[in-house]
N, C-alpha and C. Protein backbone atom coordinates (compact mmCIF):
# COMPACT_ATOMS: atom_id res chain seq x y z
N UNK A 1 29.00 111.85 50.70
CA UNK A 1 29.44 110.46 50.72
C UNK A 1 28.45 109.62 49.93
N UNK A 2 28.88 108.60 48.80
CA UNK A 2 27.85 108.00 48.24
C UNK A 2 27.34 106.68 48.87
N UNK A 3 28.58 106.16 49.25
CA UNK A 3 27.94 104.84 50.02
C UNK A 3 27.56 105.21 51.40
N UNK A 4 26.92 104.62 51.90
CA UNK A 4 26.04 104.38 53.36
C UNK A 4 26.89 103.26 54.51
N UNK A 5 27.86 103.54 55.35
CA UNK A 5 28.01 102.94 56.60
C UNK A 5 26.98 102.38 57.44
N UNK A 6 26.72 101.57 57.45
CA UNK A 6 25.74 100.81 58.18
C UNK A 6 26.39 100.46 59.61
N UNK A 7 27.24 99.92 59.85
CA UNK A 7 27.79 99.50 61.20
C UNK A 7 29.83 98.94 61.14
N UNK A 8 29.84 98.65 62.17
CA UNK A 8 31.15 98.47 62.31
C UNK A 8 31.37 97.23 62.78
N UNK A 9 32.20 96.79 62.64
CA UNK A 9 32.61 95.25 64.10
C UNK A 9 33.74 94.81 64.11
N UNK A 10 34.40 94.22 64.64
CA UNK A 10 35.46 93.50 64.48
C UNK A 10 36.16 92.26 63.42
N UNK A 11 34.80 92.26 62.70
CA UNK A 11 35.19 91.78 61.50
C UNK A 11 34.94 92.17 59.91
N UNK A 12 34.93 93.44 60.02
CA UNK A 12 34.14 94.63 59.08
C UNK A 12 34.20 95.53 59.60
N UNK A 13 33.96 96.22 58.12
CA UNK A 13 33.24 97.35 58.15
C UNK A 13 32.17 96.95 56.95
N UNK A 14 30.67 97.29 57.50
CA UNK A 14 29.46 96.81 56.56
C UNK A 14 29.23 98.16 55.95
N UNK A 15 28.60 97.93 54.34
CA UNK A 15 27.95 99.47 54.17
C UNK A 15 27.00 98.78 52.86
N UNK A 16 26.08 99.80 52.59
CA UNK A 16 25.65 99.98 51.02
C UNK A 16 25.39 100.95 50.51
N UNK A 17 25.20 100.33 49.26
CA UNK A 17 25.78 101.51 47.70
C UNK A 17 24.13 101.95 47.03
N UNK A 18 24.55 103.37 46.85
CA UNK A 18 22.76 103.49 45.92
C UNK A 18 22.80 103.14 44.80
N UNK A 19 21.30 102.34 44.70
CA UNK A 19 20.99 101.86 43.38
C UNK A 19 21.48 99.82 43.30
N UNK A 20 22.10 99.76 44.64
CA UNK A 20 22.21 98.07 44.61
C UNK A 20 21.15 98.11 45.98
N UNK A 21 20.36 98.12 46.02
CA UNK A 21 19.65 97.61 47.45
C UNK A 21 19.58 96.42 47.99
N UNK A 22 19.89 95.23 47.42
CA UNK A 22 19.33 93.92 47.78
C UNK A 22 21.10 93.71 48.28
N UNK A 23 22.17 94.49 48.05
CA UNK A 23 23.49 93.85 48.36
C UNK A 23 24.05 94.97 49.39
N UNK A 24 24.85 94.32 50.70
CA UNK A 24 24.90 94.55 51.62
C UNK A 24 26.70 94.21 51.62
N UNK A 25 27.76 94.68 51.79
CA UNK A 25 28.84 94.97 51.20
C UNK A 25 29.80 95.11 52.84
N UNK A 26 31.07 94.57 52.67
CA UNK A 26 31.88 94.31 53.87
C UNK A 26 33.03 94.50 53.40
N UNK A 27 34.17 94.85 54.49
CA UNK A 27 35.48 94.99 54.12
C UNK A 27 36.04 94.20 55.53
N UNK A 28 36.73 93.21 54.75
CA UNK A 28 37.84 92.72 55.81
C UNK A 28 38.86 92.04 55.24
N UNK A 29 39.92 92.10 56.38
CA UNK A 29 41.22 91.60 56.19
C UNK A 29 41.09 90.53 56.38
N UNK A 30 41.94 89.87 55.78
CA UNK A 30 42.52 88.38 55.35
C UNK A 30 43.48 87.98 55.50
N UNK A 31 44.59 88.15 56.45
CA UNK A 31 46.11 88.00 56.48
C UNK A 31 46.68 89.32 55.69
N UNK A 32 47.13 89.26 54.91
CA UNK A 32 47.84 90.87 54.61
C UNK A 32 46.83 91.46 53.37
N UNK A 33 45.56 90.79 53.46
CA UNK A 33 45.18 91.26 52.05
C UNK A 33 43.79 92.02 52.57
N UNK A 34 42.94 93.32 52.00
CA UNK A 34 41.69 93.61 52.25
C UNK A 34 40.92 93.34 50.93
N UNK A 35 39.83 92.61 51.91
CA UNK A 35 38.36 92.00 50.73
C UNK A 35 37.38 92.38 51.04
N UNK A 36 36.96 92.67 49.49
CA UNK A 36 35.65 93.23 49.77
C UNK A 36 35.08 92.14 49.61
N UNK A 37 33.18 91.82 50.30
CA UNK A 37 32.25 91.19 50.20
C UNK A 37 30.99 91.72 49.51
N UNK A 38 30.39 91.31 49.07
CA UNK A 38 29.46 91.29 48.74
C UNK A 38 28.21 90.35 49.00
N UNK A 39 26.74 90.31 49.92
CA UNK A 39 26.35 89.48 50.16
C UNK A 39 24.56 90.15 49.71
N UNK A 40 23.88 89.20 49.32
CA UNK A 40 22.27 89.04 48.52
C UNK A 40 21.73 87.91 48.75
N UNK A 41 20.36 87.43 49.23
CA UNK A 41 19.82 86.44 48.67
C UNK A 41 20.26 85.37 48.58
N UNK A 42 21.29 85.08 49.39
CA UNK A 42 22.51 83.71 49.41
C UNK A 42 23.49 83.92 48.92
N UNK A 43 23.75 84.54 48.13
CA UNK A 43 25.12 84.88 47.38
C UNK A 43 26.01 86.21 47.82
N UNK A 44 27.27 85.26 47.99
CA UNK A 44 28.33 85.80 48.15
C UNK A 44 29.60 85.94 47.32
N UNK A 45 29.74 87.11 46.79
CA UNK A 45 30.44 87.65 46.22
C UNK A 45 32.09 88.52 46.76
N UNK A 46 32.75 87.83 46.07
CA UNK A 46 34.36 88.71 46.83
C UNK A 46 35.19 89.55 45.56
N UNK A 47 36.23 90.28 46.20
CA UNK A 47 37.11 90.39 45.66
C UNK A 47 38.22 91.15 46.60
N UNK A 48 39.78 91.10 45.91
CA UNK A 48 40.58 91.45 46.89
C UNK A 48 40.43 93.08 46.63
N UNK A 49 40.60 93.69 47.33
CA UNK A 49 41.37 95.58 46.84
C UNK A 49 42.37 96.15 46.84
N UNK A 50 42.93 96.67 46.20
CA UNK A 50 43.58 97.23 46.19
C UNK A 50 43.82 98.62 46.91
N UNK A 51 44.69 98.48 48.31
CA UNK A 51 44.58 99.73 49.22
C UNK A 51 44.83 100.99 48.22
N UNK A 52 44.53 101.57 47.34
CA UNK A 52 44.31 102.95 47.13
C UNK A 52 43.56 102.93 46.54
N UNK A 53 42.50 101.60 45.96
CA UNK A 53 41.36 102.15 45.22
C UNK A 53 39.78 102.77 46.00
N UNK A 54 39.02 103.12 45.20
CA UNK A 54 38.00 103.04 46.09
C UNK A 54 36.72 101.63 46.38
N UNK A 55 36.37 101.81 47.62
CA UNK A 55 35.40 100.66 47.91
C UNK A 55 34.09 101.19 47.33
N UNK A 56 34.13 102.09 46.83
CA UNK A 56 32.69 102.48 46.18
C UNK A 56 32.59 102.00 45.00
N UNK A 57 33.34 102.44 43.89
CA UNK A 57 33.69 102.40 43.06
C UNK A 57 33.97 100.71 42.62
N UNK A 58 35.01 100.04 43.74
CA UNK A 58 35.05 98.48 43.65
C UNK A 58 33.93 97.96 43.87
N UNK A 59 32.97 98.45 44.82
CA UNK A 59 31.52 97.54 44.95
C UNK A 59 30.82 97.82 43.64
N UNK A 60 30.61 98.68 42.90
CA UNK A 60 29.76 98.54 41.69
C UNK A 60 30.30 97.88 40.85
N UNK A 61 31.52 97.59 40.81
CA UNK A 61 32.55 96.73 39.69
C UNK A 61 32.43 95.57 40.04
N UNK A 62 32.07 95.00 40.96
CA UNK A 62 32.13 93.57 41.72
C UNK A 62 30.92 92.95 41.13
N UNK A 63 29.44 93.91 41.80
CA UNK A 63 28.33 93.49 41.25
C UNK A 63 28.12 93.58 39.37
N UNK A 64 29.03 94.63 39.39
CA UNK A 64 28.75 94.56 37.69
C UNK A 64 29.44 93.29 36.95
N UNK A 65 30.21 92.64 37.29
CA UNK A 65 31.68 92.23 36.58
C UNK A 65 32.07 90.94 37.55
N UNK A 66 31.34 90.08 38.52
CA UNK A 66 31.95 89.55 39.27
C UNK A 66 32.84 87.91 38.15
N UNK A 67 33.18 87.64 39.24
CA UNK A 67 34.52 86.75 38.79
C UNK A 67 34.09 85.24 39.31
N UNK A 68 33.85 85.34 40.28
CA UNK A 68 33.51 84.39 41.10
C UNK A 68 32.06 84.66 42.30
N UNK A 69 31.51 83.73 42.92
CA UNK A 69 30.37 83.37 43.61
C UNK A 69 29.88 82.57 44.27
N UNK A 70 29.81 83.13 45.04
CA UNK A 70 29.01 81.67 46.23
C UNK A 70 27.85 81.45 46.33
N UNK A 71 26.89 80.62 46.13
CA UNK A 71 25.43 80.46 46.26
C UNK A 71 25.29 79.34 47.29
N UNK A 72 24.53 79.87 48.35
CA UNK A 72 24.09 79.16 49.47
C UNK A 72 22.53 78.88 49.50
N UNK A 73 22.90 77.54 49.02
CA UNK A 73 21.33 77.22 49.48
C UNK A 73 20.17 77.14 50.30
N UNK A 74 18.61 77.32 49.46
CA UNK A 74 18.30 77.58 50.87
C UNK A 74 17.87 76.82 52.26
N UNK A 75 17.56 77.11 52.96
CA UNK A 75 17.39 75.95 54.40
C UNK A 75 16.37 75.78 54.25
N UNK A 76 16.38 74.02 54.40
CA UNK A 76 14.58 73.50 54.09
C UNK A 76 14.47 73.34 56.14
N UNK A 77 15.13 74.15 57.38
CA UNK A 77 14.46 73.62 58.35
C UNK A 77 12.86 74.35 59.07
């Protein structure tokens, strides 16, 4: 198996990929759709999947190629 399962929950499934260490990677549903996440350093990264592709394969394409991004700033408390 190349990617790493980290844990489970009810709103995911978390894992990571070798060779991205700093990104920490989720799958959840959205109403009829599954998204992957991508999360680093404040930034959050998505995309939808396509149920027969792979999530391995989509997480290196995400970080390689993303589309869109969220940057959360950081907390001055």
């Amino acid at each position: 198996m190349v990617g790493h399962r980290s844990g489970t929950n009810r709103s995911g499934m978390t894992f990571t990929l070798p060779g991205l260490p700093p990104w920490t990677f989720r799958i959840v549903l959205i109403g009829q759709q599954i998204v992957l996440e991508a999360t680093s350093d404040g930034q959050r990264l998505s995309t939808v999947l396509d149920p027969c592709s792979s999530r391995i394969r989509s997480g290196y394409d995400l970080i390689d190629t993303p589309q869109c991004a969220l940057i959360n700033p950081p907390s001055l408390a």
